[in-house]
C-alpha atoms as a PDB file:
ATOM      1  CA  UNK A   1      83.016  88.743  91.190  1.00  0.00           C
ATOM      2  CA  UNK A   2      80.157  90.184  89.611  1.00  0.00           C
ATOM      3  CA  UNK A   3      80.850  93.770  90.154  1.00  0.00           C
ATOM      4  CA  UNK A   4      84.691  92.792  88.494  1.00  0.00           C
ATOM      5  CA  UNK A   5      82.402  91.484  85.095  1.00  0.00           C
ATOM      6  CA  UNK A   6      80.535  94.142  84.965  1.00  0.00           C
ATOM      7  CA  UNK A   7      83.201  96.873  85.314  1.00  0.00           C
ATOM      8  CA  UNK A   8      85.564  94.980  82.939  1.00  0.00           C
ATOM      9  CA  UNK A   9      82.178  94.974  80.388  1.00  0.00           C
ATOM     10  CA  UNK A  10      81.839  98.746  80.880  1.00  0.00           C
ATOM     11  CA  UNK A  11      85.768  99.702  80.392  1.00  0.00           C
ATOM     12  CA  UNK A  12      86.142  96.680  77.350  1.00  0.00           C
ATOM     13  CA  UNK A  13      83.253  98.958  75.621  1.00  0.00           C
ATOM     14  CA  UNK A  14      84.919 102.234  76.598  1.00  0.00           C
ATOM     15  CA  UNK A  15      87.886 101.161  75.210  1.00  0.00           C
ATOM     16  CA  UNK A  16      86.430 100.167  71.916  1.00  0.00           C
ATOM     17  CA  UNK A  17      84.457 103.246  71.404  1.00  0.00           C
ATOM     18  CA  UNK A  18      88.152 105.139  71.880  1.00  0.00           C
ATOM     19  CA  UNK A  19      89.570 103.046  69.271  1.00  0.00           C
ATOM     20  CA  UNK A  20      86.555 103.189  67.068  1.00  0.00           C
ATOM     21  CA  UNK A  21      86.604 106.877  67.362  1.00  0.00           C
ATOM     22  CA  UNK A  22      90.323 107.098  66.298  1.00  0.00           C
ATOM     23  CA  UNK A  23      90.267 105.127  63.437  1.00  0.00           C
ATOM     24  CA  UNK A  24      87.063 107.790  62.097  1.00  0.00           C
ATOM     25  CA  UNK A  25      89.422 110.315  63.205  1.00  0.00           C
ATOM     26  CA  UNK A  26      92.632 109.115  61.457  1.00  0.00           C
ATOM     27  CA  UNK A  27      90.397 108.190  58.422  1.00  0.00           C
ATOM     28  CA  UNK A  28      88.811 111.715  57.967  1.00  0.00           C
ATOM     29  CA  UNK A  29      92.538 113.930  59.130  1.00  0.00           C
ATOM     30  CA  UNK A  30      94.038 114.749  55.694  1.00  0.00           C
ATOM     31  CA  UNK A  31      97.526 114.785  57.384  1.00  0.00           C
ATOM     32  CA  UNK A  32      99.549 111.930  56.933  1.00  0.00           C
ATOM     33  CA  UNK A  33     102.158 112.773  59.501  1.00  0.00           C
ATOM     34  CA  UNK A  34     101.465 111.374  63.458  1.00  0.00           C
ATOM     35  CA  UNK A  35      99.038 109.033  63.051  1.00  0.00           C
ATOM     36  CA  UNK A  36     101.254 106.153  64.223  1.00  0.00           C
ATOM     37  CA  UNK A  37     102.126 108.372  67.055  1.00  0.00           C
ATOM     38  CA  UNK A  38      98.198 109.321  67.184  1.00  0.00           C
ATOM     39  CA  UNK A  39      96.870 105.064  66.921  1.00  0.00           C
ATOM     40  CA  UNK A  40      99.908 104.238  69.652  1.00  0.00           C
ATOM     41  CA  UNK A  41      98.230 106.845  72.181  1.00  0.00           C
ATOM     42  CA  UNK A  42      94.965 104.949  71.643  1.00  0.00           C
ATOM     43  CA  UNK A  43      96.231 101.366  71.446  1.00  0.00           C
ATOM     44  CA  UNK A  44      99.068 101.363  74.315  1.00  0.00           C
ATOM     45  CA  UNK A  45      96.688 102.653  76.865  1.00  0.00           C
ATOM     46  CA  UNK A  46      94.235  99.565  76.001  1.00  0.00           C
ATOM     47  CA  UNK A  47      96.829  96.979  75.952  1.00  0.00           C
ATOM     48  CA  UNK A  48      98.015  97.781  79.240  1.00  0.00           C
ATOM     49  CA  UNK A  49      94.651  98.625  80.741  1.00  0.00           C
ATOM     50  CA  UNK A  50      93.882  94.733  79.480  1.00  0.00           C
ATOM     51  CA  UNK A  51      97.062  93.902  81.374  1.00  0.00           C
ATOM     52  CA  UNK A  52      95.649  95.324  84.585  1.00  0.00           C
ATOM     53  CA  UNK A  53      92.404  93.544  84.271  1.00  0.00           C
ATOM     54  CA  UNK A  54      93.975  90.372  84.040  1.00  0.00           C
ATOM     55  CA  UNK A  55      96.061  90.752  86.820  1.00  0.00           C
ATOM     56  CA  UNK A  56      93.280  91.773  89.044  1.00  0.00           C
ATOM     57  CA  UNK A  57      91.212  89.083  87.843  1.00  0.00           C
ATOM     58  CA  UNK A  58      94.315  86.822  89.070  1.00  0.00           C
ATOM     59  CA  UNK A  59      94.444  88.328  92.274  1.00  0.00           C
ATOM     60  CA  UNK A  60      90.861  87.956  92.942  1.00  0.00           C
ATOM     61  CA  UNK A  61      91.302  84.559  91.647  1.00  0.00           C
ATOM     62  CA  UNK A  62      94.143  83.381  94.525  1.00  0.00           C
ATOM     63  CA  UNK A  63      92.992  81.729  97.574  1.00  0.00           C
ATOM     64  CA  UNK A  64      96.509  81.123  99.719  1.00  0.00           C
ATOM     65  CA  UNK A  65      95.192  82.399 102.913  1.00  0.00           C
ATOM     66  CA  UNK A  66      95.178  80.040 104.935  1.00  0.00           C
ATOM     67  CA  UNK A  67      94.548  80.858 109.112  1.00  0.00           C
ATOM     68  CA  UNK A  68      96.154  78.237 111.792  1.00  0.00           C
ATOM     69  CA  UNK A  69      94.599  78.521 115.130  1.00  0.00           C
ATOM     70  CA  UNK A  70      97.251  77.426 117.702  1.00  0.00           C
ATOM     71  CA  UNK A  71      96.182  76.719 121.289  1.00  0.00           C
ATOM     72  CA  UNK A  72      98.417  80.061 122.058  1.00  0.00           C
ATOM     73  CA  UNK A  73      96.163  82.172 120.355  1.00  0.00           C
ATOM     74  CA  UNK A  74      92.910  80.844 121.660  1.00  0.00           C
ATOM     75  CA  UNK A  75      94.238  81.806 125.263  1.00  0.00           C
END
């Protein structure tokens, strides 16, 4: 679990040096037109990257496996 922490640190700072980076970016473009289109390409990618860490983190989390030895299979 410890390696999951530390690679969700490293990608949760990743992603908020892309977003940082964007809104410098949008800030300084003198062009009005496509930056919603412009933030969406930074945000979308973020929210669903967030999505996926959860879900792994979920996964990780389940423990349903449960083994049944029957006398059959000790034979």
């Amino acid at each position: 679990m410890t390696l999951f922490w530390i690679a969700a640190t490293l990608v949760a700072i990743a992603q908020v040096m892309i977003l940082r980076s964007t809104v410098r970016a949008l800030r300084s473009a003198s062009a009005q037109a496509g930056r919603g289109i412009e933030w969406a390409y930074a945000v979308v990618p973020a929210i669903a990257l967030a999505l996926v860490l959860v879900a792994t983190w979920q996964a990780a989390q389940r423990r349903d496996v449960t083994v049944r030895v029957t006398s059959e299979a000790r034979a």
